[in-house]
C-alpha atoms as a PDB file:
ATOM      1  CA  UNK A   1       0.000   0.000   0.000  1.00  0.00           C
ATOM      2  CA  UNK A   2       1.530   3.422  -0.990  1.00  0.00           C
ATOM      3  CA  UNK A   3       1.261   6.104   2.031  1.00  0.00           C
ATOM      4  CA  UNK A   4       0.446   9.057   0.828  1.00  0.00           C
ATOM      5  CA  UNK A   5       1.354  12.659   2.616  1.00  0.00           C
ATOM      6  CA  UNK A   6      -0.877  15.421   1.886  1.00  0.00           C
ATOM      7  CA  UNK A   7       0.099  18.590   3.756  1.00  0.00           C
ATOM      8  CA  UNK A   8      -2.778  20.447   5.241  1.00  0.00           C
ATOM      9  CA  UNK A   9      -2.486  24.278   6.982  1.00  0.00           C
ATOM     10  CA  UNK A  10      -5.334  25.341   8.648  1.00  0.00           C
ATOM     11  CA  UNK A  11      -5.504  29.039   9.635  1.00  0.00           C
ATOM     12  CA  UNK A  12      -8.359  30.859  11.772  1.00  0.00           C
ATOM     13  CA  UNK A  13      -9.263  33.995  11.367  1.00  0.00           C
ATOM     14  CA  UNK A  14     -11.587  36.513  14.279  1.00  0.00           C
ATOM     15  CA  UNK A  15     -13.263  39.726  13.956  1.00  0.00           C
ATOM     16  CA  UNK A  16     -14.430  42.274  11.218  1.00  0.00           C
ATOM     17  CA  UNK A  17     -10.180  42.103  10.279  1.00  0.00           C
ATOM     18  CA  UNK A  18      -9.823  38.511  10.029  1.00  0.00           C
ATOM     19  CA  UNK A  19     -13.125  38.601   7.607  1.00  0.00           C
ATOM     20  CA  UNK A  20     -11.069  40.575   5.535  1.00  0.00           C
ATOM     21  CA  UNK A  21      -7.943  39.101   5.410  1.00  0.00           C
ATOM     22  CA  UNK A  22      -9.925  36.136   4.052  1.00  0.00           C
ATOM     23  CA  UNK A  23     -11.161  38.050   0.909  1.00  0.00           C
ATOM     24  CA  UNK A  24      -7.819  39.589   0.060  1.00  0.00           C
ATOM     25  CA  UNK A  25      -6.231  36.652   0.112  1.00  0.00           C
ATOM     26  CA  UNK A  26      -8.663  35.416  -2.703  1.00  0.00           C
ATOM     27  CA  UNK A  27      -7.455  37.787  -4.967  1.00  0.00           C
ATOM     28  CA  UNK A  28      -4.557  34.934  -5.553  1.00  0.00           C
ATOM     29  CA  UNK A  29      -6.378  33.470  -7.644  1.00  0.00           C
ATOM     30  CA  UNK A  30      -7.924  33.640 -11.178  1.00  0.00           C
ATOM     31  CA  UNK A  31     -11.100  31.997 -10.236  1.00  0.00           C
ATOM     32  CA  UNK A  32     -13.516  32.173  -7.591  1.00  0.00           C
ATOM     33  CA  UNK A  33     -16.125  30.112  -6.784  1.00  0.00           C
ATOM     34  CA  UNK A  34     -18.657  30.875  -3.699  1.00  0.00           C
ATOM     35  CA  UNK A  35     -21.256  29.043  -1.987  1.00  0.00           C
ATOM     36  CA  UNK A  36     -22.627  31.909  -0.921  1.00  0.00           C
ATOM     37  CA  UNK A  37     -24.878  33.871   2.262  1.00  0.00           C
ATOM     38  CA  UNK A  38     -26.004  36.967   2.179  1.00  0.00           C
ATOM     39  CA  UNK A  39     -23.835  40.198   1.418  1.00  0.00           C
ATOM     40  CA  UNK A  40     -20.396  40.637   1.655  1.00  0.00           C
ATOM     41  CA  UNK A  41     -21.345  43.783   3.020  1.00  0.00           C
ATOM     42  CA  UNK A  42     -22.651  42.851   6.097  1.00  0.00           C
ATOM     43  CA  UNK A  43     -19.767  41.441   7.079  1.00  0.00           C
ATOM     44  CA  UNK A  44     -16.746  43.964   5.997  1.00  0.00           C
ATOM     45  CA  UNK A  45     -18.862  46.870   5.724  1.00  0.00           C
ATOM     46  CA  UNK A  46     -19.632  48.139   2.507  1.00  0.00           C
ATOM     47  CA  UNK A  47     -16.145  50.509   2.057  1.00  0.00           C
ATOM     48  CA  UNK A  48     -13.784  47.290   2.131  1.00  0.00           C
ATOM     49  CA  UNK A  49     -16.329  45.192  -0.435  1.00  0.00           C
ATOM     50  CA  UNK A  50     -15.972  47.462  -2.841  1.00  0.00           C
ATOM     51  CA  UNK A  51     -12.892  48.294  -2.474  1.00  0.00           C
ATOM     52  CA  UNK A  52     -12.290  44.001  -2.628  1.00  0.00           C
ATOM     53  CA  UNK A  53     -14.890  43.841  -5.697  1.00  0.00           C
ATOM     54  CA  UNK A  54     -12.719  46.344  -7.559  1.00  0.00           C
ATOM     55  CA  UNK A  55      -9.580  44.144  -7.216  1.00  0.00           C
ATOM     56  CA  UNK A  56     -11.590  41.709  -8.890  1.00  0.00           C
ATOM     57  CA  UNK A  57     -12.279  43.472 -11.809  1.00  0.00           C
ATOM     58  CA  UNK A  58      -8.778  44.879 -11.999  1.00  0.00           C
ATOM     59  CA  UNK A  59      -7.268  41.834 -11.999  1.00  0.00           C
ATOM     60  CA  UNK A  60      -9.403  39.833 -14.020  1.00  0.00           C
ATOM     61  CA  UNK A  61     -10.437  37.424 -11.898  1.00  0.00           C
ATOM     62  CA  UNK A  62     -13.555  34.946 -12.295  1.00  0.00           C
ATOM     63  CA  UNK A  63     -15.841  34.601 -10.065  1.00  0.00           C
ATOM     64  CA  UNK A  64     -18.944  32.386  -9.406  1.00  0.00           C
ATOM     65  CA  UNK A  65     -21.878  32.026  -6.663  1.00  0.00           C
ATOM     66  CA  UNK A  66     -24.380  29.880  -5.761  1.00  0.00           C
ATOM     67  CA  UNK A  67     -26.598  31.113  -3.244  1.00  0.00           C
ATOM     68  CA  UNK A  68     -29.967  30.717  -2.163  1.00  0.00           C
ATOM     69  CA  UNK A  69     -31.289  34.119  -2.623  1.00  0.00           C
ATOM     70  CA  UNK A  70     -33.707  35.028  -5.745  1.00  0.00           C
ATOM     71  CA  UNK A  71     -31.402  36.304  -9.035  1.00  0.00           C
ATOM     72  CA  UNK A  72     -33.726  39.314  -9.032  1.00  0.00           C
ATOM     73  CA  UNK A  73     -31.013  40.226  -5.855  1.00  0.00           C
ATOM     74  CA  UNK A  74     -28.308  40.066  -8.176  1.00  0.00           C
ATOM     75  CA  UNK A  75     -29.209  41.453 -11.274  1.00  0.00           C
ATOM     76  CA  UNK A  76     -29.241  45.396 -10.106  1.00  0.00           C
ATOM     77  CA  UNK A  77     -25.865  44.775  -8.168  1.00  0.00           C
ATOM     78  CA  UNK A  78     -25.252  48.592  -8.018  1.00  0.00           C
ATOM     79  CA  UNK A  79     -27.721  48.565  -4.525  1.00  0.00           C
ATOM     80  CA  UNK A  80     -24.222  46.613  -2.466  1.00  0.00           C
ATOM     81  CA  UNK A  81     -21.458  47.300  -5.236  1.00  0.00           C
ATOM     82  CA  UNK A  82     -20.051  50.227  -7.244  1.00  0.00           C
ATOM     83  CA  UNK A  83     -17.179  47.950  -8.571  1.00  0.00           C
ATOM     84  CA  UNK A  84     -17.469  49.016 -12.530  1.00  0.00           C
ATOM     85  CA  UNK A  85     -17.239  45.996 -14.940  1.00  0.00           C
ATOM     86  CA  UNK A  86     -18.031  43.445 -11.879  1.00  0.00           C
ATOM     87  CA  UNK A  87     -21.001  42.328 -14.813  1.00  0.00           C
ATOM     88  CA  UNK A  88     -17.750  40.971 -16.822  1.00  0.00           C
ATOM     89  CA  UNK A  89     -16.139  38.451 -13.872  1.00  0.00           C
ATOM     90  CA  UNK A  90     -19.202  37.534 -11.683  1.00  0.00           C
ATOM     91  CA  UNK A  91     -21.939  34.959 -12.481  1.00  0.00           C
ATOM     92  CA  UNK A  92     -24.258  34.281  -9.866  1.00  0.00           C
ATOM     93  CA  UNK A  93     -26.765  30.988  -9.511  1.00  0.00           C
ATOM     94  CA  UNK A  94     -29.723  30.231  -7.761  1.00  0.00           C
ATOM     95  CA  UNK A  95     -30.363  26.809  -5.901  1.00  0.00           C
ATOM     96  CA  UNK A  96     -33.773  26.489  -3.515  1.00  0.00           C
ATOM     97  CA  UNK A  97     -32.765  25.770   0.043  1.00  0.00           C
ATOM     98  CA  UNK A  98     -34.662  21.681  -0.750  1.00  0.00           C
ATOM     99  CA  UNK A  99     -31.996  21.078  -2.825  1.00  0.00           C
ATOM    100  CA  UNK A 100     -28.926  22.842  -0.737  1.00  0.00           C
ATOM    101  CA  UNK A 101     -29.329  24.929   2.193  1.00  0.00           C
ATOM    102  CA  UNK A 102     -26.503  27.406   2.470  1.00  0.00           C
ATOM    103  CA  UNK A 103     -26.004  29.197   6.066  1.00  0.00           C
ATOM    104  CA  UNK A 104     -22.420  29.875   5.783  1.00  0.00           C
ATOM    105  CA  UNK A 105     -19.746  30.892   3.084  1.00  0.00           C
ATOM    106  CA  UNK A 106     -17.853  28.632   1.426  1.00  0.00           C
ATOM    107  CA  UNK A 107     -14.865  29.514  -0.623  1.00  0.00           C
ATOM    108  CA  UNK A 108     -12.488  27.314  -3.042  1.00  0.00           C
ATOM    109  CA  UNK A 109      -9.454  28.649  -4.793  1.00  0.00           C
ATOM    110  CA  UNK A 110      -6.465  27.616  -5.679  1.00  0.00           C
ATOM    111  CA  UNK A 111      -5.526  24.727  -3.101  1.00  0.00           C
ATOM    112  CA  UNK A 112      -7.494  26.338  -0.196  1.00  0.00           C
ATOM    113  CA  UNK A 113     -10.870  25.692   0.832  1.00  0.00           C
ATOM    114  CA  UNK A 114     -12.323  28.764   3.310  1.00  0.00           C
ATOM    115  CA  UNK A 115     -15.076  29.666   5.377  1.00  0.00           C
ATOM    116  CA  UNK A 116     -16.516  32.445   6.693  1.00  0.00           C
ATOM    117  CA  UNK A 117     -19.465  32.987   8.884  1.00  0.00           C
ATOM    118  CA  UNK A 118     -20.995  36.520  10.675  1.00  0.00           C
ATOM    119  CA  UNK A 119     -23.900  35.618  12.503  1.00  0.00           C
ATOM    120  CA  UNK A 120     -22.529  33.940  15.531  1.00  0.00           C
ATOM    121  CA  UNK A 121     -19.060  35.303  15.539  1.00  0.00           C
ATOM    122  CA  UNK A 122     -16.798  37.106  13.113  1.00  0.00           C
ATOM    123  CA  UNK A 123     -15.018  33.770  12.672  1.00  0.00           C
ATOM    124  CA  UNK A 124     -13.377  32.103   9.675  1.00  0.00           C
ATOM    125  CA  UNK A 125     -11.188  29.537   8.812  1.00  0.00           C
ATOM    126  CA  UNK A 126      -8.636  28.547   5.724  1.00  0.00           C
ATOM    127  CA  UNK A 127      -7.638  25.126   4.624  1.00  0.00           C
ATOM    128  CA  UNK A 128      -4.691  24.921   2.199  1.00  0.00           C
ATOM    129  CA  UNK A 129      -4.915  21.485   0.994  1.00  0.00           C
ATOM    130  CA  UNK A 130      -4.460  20.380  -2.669  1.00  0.00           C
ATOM    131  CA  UNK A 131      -7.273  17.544  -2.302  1.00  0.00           C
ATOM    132  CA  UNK A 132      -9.653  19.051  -0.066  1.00  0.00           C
ATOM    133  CA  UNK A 133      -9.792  22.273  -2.447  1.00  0.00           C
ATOM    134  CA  UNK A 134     -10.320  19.705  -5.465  1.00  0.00           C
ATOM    135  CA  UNK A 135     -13.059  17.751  -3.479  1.00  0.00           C
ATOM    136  CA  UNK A 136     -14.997  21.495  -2.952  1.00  0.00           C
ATOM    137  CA  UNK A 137     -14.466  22.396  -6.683  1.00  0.00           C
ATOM    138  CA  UNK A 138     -16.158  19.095  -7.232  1.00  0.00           C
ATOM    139  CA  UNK A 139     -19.047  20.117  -5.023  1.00  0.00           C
ATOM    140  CA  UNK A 140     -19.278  23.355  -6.046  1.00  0.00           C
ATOM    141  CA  UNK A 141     -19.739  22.034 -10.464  1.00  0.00           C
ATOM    142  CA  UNK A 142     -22.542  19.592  -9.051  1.00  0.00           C
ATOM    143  CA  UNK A 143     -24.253  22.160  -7.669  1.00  0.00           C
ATOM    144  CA  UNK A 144     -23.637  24.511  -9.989  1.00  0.00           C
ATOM    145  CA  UNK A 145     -25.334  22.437 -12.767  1.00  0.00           C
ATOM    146  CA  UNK A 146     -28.096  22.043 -10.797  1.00  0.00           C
ATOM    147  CA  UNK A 147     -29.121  25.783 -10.253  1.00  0.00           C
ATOM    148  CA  UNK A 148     -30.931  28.422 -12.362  1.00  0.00           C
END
């Protein structure tokens, strides 16, 4: 039987700070993809989400949510986000809460798998692990194909 090693790092992360050390580190990466909850807003205050959305565009980066909120939210973005262009890197999906019930967000890019939740705590977490990341990005296509 071959042994095989996988390295894992796990970082936590606590308060409105730690939130946002969580984003910027996404902009690593050339694609994005979100299980998504709610507004970034809410949890980084409007100023820093914009100011995060805007790295996006600038650097050309893809990304995708699936969330359980209506697509009417999402289509007149300019209520939560002044970031011009965002319309060119972000794609938003629906999926009813029967099929997956999201109450925390979920982040995969590039080996790391992250999540962040607001309600309870300003908590969140980072895993940096090749497989795990690949296992979410797995997830996240299935589901994916299965919203509207």
């Amino acid at each position: 039987m071959t042994e095989i090693k996988e390295q894992f790092k796990v970082i936590h992360y606590q308060g409105t700070e730690g939130l946002k050390k969580i984003l910027w580190n996404e902009l690593k990466a050339k694609e994005i993809l979100v299980f998504g909850y709610e507004n970034t807003n809410q949890f980084v205050g409007k100023e820093f989400a914009d100011k995060f959305r805007e790295e996006i565009v600038k650097c050309k980066i893809i990304l995708k949510e699936i969330g359980n909120a209506p697509e009417y939210k999402h289509k007149d973005q300019s209520f939560y986000n002044s970031a011009f262009g965002w319309e060119k890197v972000y794609q938003y999906k629906q999926i009813p809460e029967s099929i997956l019930k999201i109450r925390h967000q979920f982040i995969i890019y590039n080996s790391t798998f992250a999540t962040i939740n607001w309600k309870d705590a300003k908590t969140g977490m980072e895993v940096i692990n090749k497989p795990l990341a690949d296992l979410q990005r797995q997830n996240f296509w299935h589901y994916w194909k299965l919203a509207k």
